[in-house]
N, C-alpha and C. Protein backbone atom coordinates (compact mmCIF):
# COMPACT_ATOMS: atom_id res chain seq x y z
N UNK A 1 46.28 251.64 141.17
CA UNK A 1 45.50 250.85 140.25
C UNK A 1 45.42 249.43 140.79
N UNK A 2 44.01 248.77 141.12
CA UNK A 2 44.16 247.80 141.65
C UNK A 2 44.41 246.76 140.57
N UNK A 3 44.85 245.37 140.67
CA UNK A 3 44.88 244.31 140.09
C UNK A 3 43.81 243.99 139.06
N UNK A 4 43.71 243.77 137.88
CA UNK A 4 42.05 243.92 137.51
C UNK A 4 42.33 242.32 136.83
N UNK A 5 43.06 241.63 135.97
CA UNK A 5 43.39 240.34 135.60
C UNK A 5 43.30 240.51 134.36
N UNK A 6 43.62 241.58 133.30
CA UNK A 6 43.21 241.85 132.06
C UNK A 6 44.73 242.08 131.73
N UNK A 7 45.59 241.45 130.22
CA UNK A 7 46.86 241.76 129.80
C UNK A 7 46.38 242.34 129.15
N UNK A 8 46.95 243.74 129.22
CA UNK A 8 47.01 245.04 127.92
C UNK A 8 48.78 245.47 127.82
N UNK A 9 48.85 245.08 126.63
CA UNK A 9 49.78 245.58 125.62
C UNK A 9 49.89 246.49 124.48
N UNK A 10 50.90 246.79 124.30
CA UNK A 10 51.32 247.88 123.38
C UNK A 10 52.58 248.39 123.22
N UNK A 11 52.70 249.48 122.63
CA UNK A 11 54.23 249.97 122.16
C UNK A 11 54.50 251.02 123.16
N UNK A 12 55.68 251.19 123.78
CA UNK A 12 55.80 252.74 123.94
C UNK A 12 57.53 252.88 123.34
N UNK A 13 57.29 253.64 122.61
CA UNK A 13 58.14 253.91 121.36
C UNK A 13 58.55 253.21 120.08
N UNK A 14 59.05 252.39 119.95
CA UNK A 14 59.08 251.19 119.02
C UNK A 14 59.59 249.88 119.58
N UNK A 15 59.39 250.16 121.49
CA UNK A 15 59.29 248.83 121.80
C UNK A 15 58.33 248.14 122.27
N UNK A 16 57.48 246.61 122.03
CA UNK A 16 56.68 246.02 122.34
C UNK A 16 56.57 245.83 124.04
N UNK A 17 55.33 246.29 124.81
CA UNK A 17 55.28 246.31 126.33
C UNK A 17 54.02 245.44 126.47
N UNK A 18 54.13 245.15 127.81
CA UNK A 18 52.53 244.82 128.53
C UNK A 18 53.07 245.91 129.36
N UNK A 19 51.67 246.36 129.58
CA UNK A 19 51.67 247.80 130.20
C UNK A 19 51.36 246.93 132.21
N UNK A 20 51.82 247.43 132.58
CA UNK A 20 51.82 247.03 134.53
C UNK A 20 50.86 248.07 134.69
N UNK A 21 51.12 249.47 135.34
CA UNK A 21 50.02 249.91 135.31
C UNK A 21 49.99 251.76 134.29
N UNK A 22 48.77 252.02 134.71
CA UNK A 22 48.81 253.52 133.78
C UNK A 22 48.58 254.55 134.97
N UNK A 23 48.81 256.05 134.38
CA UNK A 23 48.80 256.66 135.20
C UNK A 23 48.93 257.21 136.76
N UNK A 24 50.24 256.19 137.38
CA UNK A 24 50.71 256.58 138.56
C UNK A 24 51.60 257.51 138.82
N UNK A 25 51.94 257.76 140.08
CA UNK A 25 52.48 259.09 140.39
C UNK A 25 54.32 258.66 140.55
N UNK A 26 54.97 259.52 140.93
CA UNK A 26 56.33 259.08 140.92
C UNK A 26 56.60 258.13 141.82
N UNK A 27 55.99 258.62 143.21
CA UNK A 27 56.31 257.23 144.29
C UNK A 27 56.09 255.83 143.76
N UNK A 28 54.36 255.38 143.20
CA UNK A 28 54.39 254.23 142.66
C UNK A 28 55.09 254.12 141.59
N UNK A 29 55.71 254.94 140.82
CA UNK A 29 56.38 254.36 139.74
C UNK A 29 57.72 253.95 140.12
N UNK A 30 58.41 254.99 141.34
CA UNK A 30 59.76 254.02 141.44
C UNK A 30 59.66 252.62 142.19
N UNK A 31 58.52 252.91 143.28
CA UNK A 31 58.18 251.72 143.56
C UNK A 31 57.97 249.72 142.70
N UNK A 32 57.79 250.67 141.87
CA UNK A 32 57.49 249.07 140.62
C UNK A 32 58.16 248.94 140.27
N UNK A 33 59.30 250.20 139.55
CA UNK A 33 60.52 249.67 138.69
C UNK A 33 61.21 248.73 139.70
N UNK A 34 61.71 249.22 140.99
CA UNK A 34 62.89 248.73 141.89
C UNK A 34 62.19 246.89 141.89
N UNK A 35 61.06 247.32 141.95
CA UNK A 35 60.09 245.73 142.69
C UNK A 35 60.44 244.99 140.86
N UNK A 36 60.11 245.33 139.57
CA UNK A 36 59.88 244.64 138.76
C UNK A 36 61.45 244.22 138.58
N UNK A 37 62.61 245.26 138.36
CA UNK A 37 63.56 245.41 138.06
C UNK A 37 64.10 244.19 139.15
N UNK A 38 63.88 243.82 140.74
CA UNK A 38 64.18 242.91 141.56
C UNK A 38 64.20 242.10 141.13
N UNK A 39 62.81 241.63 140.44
CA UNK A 39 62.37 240.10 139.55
C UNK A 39 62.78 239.54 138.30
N UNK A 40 63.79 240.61 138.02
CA UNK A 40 64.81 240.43 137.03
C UNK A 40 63.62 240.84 135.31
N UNK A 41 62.85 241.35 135.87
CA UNK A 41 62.21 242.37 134.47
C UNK A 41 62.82 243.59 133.82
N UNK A 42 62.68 243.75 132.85
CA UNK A 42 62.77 244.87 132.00
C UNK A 42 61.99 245.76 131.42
N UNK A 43 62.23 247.16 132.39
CA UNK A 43 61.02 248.28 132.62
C UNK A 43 61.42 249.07 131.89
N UNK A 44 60.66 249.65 131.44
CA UNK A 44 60.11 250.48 130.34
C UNK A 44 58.96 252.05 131.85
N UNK A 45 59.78 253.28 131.42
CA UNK A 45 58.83 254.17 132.32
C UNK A 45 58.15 255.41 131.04
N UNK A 46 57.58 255.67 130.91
CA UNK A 46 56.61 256.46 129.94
C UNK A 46 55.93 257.54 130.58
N UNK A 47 56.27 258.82 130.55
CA UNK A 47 56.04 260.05 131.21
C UNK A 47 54.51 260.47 130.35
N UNK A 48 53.66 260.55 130.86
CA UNK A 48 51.68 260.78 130.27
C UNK A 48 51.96 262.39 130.39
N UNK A 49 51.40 262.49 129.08
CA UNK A 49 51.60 263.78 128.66
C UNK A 49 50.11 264.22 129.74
N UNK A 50 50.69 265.88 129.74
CA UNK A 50 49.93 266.88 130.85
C UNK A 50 49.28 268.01 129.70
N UNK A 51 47.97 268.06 130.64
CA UNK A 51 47.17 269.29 129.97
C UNK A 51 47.68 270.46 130.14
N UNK A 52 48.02 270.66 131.58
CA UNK A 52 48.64 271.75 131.49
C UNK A 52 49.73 271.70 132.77
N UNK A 53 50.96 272.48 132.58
CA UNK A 53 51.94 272.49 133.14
C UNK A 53 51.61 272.22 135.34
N UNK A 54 50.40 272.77 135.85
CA UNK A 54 50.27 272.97 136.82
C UNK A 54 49.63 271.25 137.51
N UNK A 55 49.19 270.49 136.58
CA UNK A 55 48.69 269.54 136.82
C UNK A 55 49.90 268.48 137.16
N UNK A 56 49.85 267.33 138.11
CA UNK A 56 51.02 266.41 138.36
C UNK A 56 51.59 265.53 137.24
N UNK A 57 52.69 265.47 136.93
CA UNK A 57 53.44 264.38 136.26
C UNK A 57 52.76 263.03 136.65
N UNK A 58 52.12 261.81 135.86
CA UNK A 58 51.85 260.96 136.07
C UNK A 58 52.52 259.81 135.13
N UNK A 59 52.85 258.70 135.30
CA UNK A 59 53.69 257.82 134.41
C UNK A 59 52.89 256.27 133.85
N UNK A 60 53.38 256.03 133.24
CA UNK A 60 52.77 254.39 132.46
C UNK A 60 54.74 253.74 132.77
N UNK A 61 53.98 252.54 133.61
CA UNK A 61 55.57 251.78 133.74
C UNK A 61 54.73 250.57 133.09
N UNK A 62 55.71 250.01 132.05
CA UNK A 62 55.61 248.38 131.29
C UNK A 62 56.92 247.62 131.44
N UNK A 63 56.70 246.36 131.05
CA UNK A 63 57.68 245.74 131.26
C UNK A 63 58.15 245.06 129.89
N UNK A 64 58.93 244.74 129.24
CA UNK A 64 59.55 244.32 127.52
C UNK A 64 58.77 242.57 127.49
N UNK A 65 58.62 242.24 128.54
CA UNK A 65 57.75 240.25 128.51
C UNK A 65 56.58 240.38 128.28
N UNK A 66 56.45 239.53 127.15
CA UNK A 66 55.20 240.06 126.79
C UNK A 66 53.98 238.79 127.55
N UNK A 67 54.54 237.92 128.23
CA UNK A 67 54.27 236.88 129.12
C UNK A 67 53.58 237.74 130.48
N UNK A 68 54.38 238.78 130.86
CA UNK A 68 54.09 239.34 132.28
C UNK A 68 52.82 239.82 132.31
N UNK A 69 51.76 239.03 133.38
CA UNK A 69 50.60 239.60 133.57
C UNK A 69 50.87 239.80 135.46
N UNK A 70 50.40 241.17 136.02
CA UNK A 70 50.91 241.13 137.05
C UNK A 70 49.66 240.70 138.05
N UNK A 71 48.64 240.70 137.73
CA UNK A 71 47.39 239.71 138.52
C UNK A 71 48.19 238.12 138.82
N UNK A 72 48.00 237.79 137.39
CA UNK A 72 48.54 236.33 137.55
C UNK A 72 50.19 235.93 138.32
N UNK A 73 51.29 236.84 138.66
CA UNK A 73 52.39 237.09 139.05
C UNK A 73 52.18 237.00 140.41
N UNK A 74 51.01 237.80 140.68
CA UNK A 74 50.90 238.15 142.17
C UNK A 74 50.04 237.31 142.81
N UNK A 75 48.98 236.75 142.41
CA UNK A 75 48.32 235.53 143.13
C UNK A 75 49.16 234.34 142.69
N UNK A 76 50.22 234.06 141.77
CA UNK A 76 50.38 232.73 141.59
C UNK A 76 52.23 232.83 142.35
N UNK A 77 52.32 233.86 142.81
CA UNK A 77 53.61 233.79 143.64
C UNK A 77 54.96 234.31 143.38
N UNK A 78 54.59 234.21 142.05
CA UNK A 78 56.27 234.23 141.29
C UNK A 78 56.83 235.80 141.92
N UNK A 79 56.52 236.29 142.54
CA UNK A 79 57.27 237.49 142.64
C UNK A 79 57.60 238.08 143.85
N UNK A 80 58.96 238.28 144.28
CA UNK A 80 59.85 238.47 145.85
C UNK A 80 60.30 239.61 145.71
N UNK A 81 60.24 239.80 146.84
CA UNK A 81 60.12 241.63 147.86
C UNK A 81 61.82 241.10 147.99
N UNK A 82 62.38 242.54 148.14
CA UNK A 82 63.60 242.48 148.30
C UNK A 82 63.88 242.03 149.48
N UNK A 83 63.41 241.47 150.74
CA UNK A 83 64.14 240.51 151.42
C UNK A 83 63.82 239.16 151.08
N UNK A 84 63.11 238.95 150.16
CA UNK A 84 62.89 237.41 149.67
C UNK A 84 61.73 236.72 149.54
N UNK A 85 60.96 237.17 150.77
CA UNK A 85 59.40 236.94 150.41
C UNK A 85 58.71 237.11 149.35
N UNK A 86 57.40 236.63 149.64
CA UNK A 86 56.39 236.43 148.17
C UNK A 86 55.49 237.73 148.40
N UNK A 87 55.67 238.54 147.15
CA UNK A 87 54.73 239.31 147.42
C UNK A 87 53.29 239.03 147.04
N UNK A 88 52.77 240.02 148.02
CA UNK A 88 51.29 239.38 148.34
C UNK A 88 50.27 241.16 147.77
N UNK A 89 49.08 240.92 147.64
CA UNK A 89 48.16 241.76 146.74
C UNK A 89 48.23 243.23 147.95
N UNK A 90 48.30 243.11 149.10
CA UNK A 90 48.91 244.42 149.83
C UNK A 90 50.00 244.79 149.50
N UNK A 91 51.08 244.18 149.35
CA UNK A 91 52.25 244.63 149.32
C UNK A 91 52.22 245.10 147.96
N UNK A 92 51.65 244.60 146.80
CA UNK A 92 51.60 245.07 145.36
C UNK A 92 51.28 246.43 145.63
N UNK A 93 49.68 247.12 146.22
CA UNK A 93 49.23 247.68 146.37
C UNK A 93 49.69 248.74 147.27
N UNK A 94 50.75 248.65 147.82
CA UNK A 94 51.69 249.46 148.98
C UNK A 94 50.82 249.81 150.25
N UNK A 95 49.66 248.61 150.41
CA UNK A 95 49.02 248.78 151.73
C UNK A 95 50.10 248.61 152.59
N UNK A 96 50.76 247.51 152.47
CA UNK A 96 51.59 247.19 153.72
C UNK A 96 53.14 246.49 153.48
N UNK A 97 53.98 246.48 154.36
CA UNK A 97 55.06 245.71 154.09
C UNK A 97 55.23 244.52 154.10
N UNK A 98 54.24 243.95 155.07
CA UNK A 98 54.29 242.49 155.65
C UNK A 98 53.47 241.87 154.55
N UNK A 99 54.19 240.12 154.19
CA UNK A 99 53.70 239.76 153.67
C UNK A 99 53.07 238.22 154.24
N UNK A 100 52.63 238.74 154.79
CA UNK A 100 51.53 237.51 155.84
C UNK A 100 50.49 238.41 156.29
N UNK A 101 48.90 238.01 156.27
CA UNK A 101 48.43 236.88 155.61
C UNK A 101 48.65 237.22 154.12
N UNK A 102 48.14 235.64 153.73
CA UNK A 102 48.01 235.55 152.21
C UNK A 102 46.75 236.40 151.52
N UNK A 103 46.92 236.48 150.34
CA UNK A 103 45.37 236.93 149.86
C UNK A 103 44.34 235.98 149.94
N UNK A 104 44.68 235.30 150.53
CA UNK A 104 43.04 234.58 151.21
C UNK A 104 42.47 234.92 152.88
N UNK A 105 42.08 234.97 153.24
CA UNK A 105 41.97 235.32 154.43
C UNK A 105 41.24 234.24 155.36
N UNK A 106 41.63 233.28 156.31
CA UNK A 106 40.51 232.40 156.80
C UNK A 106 40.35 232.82 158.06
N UNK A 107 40.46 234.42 158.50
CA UNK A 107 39.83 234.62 160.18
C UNK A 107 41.12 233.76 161.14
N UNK A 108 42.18 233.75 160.57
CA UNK A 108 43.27 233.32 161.24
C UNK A 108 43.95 234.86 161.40
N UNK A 109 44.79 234.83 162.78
CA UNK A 109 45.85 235.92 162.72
C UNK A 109 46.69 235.76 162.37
C-alpha cells in the first residue's frame, strides 16, 4: 500500500487506532510491527476475515497514537531503520534497504 497522506482511524476491538496500512500479507505485516515497534509505537495486528479458507491470510496493522500519520512520519523524518538511519519512502515500501537518495531526487548519484 503506497503512502497516500490521508489519517484513517478507528477501533479494532475496543481500542482506538490510526490504521498504518490494510490488507497486507504476513511479510509486510511483521515487517511494520518490528519497524513501528523500533520507533517506540504501539501496534495493534488485526487478522481480515477470509471468504474462504483457500484464499491468503491478510492483516490490518494500527498503531494506539492517534497523532501517527505514516506519510507525514516518512517524508518529515521522524522514523529510523534499525541501524539508525532515516527511513526513506523505499525503504517504507520494502523497495530497498538503502536509505540514500532521499525522496527527492535531483539526478545526483
Amino acid at each position: 500500500m503506497a503512502l497516500s497522506g490521508k489519517h484513517t482511524f478507528g477501533s479494532i476491538g475496543e481500542t482506538r487506532v490510526t490504521f498504518v496500512e490494510k490488507g497486507v500479507d504476513e511479510n509486510r505485516c511483521d515487517f511494520l510491527k518490528r519497524l513501528l515497534e523500533h520507533n517506540g509505537l504501539e501496534v495493534i495486528i488485526d487478522e481480515d476475515k477470509r471468504k474462504t479458507e483457500e484464499e491468503p491470510q491478510l492483516y490490518t496493522v494500527a498503531v494506539t497514537s492517534m497523532v501517527f500519520n505514516p506519510t507525514i512520519w516518512v517524508f518529515e523524518r521522524k522514523l529510523k531503520t534499525f541501524d539508525g538511519h532515516k527511513v526513506t519512502q523505499d525503504y517504507w515500501n520494502q523497495k530497498t534497504e538503502k536509505t540514500h537518495p532521499q525522496y527527492w531526487n535531483n539526478g545526483k548519484k
